[in-house]
C-alpha atoms as a PDB file:
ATOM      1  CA  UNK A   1     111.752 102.774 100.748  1.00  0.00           C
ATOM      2  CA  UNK A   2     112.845 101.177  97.720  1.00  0.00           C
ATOM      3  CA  UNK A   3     112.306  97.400  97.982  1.00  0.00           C
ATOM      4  CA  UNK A   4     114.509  94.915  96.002  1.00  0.00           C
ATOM      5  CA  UNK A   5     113.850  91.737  95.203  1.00  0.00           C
ATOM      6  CA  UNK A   6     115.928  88.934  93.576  1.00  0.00           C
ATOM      7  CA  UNK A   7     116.220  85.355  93.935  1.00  0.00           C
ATOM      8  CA  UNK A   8     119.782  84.369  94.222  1.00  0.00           C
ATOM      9  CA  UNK A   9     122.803  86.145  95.618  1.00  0.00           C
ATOM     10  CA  UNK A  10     124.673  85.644  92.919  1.00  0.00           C
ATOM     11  CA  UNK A  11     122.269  88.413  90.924  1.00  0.00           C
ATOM     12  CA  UNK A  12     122.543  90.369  93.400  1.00  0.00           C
ATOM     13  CA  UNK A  13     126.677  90.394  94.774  1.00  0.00           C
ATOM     14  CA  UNK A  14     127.568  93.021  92.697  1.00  0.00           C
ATOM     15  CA  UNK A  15     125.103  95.585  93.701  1.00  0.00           C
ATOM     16  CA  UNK A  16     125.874  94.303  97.885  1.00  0.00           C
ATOM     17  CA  UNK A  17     129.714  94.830  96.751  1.00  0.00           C
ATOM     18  CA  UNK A  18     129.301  98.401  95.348  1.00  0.00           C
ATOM     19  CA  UNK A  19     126.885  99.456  97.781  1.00  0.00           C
ATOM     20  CA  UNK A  20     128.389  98.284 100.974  1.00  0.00           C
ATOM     21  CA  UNK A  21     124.786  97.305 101.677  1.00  0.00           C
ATOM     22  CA  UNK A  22     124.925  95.284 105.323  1.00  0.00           C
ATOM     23  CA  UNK A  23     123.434  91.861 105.793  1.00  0.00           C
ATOM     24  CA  UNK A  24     120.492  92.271 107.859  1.00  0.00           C
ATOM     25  CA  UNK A  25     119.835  89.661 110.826  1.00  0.00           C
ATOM     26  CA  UNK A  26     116.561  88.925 112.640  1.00  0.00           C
ATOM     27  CA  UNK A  27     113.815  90.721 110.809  1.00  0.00           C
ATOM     28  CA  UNK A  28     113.280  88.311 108.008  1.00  0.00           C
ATOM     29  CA  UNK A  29     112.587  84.453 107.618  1.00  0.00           C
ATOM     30  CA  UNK A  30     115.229  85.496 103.619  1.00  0.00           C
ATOM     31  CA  UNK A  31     118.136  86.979 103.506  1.00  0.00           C
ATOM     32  CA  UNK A  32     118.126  90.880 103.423  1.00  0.00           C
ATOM     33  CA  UNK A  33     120.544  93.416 102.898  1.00  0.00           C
ATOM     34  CA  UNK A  34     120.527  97.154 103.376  1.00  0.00           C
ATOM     35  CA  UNK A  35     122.266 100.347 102.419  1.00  0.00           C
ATOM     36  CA  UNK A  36     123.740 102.620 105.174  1.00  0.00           C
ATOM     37  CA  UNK A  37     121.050 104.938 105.335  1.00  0.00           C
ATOM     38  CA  UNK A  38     117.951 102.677 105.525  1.00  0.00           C
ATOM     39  CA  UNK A  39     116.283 103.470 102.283  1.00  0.00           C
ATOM     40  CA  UNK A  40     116.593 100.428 100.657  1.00  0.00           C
ATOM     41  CA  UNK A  41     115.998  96.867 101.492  1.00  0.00           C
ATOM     42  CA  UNK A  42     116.760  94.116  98.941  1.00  0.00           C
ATOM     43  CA  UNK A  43     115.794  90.535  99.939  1.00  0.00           C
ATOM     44  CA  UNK A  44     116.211  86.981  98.154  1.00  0.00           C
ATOM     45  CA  UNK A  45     113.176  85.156  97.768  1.00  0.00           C
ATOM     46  CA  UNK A  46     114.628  81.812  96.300  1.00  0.00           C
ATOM     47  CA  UNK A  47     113.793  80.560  93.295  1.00  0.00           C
ATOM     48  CA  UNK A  48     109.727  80.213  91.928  1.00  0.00           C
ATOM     49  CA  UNK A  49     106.366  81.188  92.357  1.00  0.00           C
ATOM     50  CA  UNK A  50     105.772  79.895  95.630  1.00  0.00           C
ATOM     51  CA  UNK A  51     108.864  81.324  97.463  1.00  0.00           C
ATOM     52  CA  UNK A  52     109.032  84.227  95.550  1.00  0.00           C
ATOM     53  CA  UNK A  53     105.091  85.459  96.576  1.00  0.00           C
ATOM     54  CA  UNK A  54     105.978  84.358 100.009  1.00  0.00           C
ATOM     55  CA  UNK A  55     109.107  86.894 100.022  1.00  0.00           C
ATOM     56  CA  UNK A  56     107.357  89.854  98.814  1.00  0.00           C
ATOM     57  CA  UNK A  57     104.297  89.155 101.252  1.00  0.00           C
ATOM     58  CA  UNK A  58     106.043  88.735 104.248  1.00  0.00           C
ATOM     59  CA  UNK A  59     108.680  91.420 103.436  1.00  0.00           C
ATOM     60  CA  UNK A  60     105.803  94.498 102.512  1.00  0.00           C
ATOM     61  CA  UNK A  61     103.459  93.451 105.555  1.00  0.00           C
ATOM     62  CA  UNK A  62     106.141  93.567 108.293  1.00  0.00           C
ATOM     63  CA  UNK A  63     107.703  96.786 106.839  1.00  0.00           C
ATOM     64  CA  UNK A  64     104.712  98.984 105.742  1.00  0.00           C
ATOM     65  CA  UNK A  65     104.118 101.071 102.738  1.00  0.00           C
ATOM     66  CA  UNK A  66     104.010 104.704 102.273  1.00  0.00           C
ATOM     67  CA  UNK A  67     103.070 106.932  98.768  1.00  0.00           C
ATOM     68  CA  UNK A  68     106.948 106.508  97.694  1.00  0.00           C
ATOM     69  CA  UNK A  69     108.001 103.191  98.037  1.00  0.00           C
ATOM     70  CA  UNK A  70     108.846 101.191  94.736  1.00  0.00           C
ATOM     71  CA  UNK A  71     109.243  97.382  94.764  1.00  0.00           C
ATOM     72  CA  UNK A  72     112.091  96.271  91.781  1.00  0.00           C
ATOM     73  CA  UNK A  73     112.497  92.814  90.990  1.00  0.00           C
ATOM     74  CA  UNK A  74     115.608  91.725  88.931  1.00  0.00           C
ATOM     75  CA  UNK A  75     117.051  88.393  87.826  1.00  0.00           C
ATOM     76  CA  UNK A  76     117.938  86.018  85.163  1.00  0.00           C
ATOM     77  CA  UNK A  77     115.236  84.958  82.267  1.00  0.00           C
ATOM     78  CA  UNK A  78     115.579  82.197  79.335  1.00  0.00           C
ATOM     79  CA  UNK A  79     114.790  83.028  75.679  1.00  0.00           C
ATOM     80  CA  UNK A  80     110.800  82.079  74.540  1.00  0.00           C
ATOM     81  CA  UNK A  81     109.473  81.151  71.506  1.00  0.00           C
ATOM     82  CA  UNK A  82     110.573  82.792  68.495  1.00  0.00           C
ATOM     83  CA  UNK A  83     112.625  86.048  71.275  1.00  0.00           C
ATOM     84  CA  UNK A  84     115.389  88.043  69.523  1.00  0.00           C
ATOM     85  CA  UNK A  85     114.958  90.889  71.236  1.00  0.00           C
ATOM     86  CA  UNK A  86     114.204  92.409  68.232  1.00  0.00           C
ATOM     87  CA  UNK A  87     111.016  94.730  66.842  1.00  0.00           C
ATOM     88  CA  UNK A  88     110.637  95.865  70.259  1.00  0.00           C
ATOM     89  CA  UNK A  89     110.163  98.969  71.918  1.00  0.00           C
ATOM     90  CA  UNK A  90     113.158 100.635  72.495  1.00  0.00           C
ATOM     91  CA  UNK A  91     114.833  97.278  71.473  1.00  0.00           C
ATOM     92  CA  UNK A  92     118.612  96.645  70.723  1.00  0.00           C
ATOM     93  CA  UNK A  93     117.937  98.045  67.045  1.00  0.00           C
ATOM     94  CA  UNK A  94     115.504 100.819  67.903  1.00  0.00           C
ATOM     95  CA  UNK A  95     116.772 104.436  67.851  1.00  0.00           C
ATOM     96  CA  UNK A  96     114.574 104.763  70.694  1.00  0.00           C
ATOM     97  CA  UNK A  97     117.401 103.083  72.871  1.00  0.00           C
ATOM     98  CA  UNK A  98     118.949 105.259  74.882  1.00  0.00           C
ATOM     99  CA  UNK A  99     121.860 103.478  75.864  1.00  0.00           C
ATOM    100  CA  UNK A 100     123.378  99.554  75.797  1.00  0.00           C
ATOM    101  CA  UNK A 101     122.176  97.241  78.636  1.00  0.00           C
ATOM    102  CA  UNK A 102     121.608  93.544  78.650  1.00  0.00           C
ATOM    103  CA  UNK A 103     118.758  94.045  80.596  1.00  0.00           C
ATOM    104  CA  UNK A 104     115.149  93.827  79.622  1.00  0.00           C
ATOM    105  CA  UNK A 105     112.063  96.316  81.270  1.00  0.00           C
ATOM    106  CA  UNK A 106     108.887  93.837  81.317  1.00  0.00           C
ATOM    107  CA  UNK A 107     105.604  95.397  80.091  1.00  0.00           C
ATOM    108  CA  UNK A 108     103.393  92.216  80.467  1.00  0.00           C
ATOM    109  CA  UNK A 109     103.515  89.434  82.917  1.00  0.00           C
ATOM    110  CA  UNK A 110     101.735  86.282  81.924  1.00  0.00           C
ATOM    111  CA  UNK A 111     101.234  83.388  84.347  1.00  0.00           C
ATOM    112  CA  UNK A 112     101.325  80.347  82.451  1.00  0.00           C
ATOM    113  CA  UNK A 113     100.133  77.795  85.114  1.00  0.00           C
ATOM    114  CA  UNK A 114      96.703  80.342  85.470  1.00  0.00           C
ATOM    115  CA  UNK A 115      96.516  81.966  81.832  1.00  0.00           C
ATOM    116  CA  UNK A 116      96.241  85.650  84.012  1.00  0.00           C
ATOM    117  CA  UNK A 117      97.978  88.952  82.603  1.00  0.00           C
ATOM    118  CA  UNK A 118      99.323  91.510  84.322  1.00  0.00           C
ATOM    119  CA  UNK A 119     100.396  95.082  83.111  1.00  0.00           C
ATOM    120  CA  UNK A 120     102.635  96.792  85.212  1.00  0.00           C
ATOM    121  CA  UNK A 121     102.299 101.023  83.930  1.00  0.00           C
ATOM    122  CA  UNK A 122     105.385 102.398  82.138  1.00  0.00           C
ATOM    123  CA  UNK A 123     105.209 105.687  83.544  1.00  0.00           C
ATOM    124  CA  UNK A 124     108.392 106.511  83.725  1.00  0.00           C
ATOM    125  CA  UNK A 125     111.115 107.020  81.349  1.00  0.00           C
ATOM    126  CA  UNK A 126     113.450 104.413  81.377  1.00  0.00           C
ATOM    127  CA  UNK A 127     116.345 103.458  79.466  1.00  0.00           C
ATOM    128  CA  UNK A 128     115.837  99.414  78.997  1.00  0.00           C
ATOM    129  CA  UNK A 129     113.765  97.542  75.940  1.00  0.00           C
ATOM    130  CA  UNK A 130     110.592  96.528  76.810  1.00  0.00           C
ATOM    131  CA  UNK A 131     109.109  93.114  76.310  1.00  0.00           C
ATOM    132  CA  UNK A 132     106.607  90.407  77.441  1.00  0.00           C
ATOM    133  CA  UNK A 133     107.568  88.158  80.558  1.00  0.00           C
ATOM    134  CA  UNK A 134     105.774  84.703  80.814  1.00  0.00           C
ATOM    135  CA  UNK A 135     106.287  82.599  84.439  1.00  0.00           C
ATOM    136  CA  UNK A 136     105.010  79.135  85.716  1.00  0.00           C
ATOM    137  CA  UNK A 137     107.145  76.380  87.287  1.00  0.00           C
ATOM    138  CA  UNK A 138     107.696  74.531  83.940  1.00  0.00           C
ATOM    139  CA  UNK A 139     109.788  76.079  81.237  1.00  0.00           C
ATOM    140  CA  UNK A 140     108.556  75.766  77.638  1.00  0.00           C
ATOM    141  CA  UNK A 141     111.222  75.687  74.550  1.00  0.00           C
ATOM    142  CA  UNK A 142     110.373  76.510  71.238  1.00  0.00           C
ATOM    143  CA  UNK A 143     107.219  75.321  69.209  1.00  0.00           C
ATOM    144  CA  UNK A 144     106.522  73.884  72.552  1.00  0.00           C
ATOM    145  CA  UNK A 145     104.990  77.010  74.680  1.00  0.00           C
ATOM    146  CA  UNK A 146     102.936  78.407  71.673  1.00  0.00           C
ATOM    147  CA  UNK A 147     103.994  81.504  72.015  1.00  0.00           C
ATOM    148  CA  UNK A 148     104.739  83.345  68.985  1.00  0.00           C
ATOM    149  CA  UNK A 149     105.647  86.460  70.300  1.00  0.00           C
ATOM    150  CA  UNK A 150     108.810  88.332  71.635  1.00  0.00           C
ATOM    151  CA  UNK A 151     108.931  87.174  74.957  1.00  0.00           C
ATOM    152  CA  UNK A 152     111.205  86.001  78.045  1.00  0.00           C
ATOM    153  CA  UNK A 153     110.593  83.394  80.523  1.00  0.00           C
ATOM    154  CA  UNK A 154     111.218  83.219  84.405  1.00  0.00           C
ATOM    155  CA  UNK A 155     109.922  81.242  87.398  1.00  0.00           C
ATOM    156  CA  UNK A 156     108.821  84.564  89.916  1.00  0.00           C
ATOM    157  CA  UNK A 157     107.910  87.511  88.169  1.00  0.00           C
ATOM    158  CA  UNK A 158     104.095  87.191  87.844  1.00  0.00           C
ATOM    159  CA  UNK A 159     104.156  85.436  91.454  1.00  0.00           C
ATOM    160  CA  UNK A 160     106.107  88.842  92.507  1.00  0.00           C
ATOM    161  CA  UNK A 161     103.328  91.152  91.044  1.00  0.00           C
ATOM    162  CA  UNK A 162     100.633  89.286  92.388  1.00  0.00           C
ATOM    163  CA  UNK A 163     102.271  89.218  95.701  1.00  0.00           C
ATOM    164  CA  UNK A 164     102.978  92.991  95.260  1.00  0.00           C
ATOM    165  CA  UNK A 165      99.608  94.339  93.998  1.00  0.00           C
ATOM    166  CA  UNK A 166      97.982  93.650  97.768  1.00  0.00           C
ATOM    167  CA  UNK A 167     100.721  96.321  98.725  1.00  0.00           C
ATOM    168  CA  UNK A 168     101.590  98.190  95.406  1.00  0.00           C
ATOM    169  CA  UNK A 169     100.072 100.291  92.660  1.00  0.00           C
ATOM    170  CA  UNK A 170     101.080  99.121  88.876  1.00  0.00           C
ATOM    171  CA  UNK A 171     102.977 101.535  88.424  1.00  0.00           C
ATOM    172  CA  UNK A 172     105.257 101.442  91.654  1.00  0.00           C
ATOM    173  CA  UNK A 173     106.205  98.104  90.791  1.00  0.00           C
ATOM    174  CA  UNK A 174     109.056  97.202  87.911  1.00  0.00           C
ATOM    175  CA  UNK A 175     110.200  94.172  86.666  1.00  0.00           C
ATOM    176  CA  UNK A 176     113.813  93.905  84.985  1.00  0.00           C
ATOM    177  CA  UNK A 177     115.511  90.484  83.188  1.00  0.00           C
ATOM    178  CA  UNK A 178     118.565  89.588  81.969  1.00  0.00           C
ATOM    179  CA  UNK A 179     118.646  87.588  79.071  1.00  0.00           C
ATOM    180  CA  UNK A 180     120.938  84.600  79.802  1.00  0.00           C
ATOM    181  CA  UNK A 181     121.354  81.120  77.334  1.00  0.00           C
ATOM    182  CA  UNK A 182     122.280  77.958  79.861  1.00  0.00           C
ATOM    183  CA  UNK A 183     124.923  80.219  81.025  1.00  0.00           C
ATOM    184  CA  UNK A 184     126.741  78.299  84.093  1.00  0.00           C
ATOM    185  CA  UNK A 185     127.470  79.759  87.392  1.00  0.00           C
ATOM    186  CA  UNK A 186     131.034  81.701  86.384  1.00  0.00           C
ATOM    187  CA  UNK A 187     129.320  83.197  82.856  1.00  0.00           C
ATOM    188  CA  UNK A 188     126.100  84.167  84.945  1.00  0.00           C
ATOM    189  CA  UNK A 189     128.152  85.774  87.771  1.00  0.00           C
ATOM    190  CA  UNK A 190     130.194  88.180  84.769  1.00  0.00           C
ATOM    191  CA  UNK A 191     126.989  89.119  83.230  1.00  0.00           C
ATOM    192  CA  UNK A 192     125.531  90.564  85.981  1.00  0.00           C
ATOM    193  CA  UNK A 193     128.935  92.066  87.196  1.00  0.00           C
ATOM    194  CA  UNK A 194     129.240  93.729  83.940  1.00  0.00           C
ATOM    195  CA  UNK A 195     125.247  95.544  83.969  1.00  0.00           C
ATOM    196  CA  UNK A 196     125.687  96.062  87.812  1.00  0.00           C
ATOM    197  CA  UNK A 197     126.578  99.984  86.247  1.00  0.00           C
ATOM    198  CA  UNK A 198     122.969  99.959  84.724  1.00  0.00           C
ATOM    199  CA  UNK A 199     120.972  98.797  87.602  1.00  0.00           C
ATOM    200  CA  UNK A 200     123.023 100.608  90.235  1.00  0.00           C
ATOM    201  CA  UNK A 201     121.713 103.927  87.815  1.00  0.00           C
ATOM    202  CA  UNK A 202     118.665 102.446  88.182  1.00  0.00           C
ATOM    203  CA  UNK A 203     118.150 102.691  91.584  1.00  0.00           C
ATOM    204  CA  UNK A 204     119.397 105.872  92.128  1.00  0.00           C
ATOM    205  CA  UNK A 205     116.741 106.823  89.448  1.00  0.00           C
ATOM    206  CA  UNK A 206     113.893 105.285  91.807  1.00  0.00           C
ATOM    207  CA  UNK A 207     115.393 107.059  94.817  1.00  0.00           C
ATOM    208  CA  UNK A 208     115.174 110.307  93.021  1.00  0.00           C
ATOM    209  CA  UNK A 209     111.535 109.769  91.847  1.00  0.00           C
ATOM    210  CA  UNK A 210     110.863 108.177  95.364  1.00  0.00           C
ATOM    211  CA  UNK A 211     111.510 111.581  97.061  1.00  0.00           C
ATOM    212  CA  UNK A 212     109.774 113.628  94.497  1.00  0.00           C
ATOM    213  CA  UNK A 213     106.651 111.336  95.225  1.00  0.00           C
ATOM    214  CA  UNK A 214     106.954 111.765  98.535  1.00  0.00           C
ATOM    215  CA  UNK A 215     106.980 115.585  98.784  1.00  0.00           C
ATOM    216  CA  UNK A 216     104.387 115.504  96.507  1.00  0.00           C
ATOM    217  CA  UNK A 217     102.316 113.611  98.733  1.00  0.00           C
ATOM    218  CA  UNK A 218     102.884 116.871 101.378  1.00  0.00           C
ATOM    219  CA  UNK A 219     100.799 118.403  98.972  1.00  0.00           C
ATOM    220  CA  UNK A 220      97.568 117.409 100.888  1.00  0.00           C
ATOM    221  CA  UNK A 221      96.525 120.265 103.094  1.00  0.00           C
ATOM    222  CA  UNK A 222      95.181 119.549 106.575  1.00  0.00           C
ATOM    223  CA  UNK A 223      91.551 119.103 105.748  1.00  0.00           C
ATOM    224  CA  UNK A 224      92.840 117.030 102.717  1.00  0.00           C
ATOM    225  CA  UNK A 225      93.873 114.485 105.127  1.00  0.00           C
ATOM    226  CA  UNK A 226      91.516 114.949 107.999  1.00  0.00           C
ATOM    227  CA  UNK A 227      88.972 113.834 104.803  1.00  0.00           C
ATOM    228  CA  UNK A 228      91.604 111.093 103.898  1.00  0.00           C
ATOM    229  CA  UNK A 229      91.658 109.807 107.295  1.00  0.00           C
ATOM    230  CA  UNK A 230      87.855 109.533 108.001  1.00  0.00           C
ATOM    231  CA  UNK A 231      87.714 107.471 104.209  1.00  0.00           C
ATOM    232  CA  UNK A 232      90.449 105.635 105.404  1.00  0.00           C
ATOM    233  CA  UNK A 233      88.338 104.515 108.336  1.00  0.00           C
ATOM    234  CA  UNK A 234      85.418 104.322 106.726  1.00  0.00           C
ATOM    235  CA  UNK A 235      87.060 102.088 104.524  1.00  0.00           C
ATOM    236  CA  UNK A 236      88.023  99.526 107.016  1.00  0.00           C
ATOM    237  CA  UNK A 237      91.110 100.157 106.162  1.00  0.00           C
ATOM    238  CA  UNK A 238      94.240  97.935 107.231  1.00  0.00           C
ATOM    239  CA  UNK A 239      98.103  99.616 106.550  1.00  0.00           C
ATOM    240  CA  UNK A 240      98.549  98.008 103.134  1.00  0.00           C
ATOM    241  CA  UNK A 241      94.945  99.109 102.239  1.00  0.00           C
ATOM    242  CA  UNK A 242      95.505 102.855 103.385  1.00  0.00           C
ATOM    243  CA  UNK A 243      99.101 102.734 101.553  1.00  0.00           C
ATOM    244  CA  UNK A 244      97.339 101.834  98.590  1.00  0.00           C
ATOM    245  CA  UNK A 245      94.299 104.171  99.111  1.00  0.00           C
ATOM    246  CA  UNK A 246      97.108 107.073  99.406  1.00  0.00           C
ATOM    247  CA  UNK A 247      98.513 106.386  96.420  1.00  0.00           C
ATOM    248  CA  UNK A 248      95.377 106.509  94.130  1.00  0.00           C
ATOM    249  CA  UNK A 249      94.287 109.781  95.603  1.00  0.00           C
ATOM    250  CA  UNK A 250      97.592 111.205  94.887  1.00  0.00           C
ATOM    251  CA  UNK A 251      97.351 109.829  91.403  1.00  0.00           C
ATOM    252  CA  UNK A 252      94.056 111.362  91.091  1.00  0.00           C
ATOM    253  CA  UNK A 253      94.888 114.821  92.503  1.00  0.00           C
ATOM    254  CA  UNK A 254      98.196 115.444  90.431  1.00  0.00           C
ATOM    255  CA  UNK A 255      96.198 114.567  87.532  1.00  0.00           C
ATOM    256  CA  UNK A 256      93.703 117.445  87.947  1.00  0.00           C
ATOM    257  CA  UNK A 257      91.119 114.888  89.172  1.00  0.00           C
ATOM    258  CA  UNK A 258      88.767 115.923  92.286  1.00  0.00           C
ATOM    259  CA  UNK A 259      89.575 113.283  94.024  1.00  0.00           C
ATOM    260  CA  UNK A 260      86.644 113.767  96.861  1.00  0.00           C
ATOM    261  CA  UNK A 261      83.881 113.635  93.710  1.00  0.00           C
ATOM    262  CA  UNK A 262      84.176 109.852  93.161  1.00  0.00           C
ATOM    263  CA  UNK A 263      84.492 108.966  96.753  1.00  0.00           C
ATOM    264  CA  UNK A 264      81.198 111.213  98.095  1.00  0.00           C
ATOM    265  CA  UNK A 265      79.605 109.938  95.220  1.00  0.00           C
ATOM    266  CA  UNK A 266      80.180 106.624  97.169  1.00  0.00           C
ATOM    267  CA  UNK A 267      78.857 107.940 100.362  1.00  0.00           C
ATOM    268  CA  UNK A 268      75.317 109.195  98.826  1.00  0.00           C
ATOM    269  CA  UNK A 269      74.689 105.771  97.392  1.00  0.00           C
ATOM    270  CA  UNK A 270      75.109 104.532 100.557  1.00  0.00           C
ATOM    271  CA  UNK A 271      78.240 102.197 100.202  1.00  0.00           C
ATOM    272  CA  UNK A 272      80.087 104.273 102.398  1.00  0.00           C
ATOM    273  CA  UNK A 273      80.844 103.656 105.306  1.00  0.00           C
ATOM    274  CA  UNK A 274      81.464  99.991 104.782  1.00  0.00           C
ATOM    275  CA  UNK A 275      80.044  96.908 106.894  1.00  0.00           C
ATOM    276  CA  UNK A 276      83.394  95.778 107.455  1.00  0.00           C
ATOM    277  CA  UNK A 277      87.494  95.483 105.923  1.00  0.00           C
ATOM    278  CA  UNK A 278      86.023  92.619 103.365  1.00  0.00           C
ATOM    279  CA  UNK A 279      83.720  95.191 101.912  1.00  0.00           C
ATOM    280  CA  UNK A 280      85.870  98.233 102.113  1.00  0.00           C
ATOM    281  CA  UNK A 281      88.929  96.052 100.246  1.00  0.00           C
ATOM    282  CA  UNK A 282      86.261  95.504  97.244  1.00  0.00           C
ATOM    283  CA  UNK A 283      85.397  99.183  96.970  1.00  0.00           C
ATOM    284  CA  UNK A 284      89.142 100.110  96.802  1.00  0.00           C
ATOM    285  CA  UNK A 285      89.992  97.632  94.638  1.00  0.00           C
ATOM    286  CA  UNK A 286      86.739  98.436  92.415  1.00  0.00           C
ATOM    287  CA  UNK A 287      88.293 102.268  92.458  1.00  0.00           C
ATOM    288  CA  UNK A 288      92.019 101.384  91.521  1.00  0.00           C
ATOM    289  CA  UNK A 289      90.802  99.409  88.444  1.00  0.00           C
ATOM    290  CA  UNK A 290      88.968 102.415  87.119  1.00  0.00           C
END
C-alpha cells in the first residue's frame, strides 16, 4: 500500500481528479480517498503537528503494514531564512536535475518546538532537489528563526515522521514541498494543478518499487520465516513491530548481511526471549538504529 498524506484538499484535488480515486466513508475519523484497485490510500490530516501525528497514527494502526508499503507526505511550505533554492543538491541550477518541478524532496526534518532531527534515507533515485525542512506551530521569518541555511518551513512534516517511524523504516517514508510565497487560495490551487504531472510520476514510481520490495520479500525460504516468526514472538511483537522487524531483516539480507548472526547473538546473551512487548520494542528499536 502506498499511503498518502496531505493536509488540505486543495493539495490534493488534482491528483483525486486524475486518478478517479473514490472518497472513502466509514473507516476513518479524516477524509480518505482511494484508487480503484485498493493500493493506495491518501488521507487529509488537517493542518499542524497535532492533527497531522494523529492522521498518520490512526491511519497505519487500523490498516497494517507490510515490507512494501511507503508513506508520502506532500503539501505547501514557506521560504526560511536566507532559502533560494539554490547550492543544493540537485537544485534548480545543478546539472544534477533531472527534470523541472516546483517541488522540493526533504532530506532533514527539524522540529523547532523540540530542537529533534530527523533523516529520512535517500535511497532512491529521485528526480526533485533536496533540502532541509524545519516544522513547529509558529512560523519564523528572516533573521528571526536563526537559521542560516537553505531551508523550508511547514507545520506537519516532522509531526508526520515521528508519527510514521512507530510504523515505518526511514527510508519508506518521503517527504515532498512545494515552495509557495503568501500565495492565496486561486494561485495555490494552479500551482499544484500545474506539478500534479510530477507527483502523479511519482507515485507510480513508489508503486513500481513497492512491488519489487514486495517480491523481494518472497525471497525468505520457509525456515527463513519459521525463524522470523519465532523472533517475532519472542520479540513481543505487536503488527507495527513485526512490520517493522520485516523490513530490517530484509534490509539486512539483500545487503549480504546474515541477518540470524546479530539476532542469536541476542539470544546467547540472554536478552532473548524478552520479559514482555516494552522490552522487545527497545531491542528492535536498539537494532534499527544500528
Amino acid at each position: 500500500m502506498l499511503y498518502l498524506f496531505a493536509a488540505s484538499y486543495p493539495e490534493a484535488a488534482p491528483l483525486i481528479r486524475r486518478g478517479g480515486w473514490r472518497k472513502r466513508s466509514g473507516r476513518s475519523a479524516f477524509l480518505q480517498f482511494q484508487d480503484r484497485e485498493g493500493k493506495l490510500l491518501l488521507s487529509l490530516s488537517g493542518s499542524g503537528q497535532i492533527a497531522a501525528a494523529s492522521a498518520v497514527s490512526s491511519v497505519l494502526s487500523s490498516e497494517g503494514v507490510s515490507c512494501g508499503d511507503f508513506l508520502l507526505s506532500f503539501g505547501s511550505a514557506r521560504r526560511l531564512g536566507s532559502f533560494r533554492g539554490e547550492g543544493m543538491r540537485g537544485s534548480f541550477r545543478s546539472p544534477e536535475r533531472k527534470r523541472e518541478s516546483g517541488f522540493f524532496l526533504l532530506n532533514k526534518l527539524v522540529n523547532l518546538d523540540s530542537g529533534r532531527s530527523f533523516y529520512p534515507d535517500m535511497l532512491y533515485d529521485l528526480p526533485f532537489p533536496e533540502c532541509t525542512g524545519f516544522s513547529g506551530e509558529r512560523f519564523y521569518a528572516g533573521e528571526e528563526s536563526g537559521i542560516s541555511e537553505d531551508a523550508l518551513f511547514d507545520r506537519e512534516s516532522a509531526a508526520i515522521y515521528e508519527a510514521g517511524s512507530y510504523y515505518l523504516s526511514p527510508d519508506r517514508m518521503l517527504f515532498l514541498r512545494l515552495l509557495q510565497e503568501d500565495a492565496g487560495e486561486e494561485q495555490r490551487n494552479a500551482l499544484f494543478t500545474e506539478q500534479e504531472p510530477a507527483l502523479s510520476s511519482l507515485i507510480g514510481q513508489l508503486q513500481g518499487l513497492s512491488e519489487e520490495l514486495r517480491s523481494r520479500a518472497a525471497l525468505f525460504s520457509e525456515e527463513e520465516e519459521a525463524e522470523i516468526g519465532k523472533l517475532s514472538a519472542a520479540l513481543h511483537c505487536s503488527l507495527s513491530m513485526d512490520g517493522r522487524l520485516r523490513q530490517l531483516l530484509l534490509y539486512q539480507k539483500l545487503s549480504g548481511e546474515d541477518w540470524r548472526e546479530y539476532w542469536n547473538a541476542l539470544y546467547r546473551l540472554g536478552e532473548l526471549p524478552c520479559r514482555d512487548k516494552k522490552e522487545g520494542k527497545r531491542i528492535l528499536e536498539r537494532a534499527l538504529s544500528f
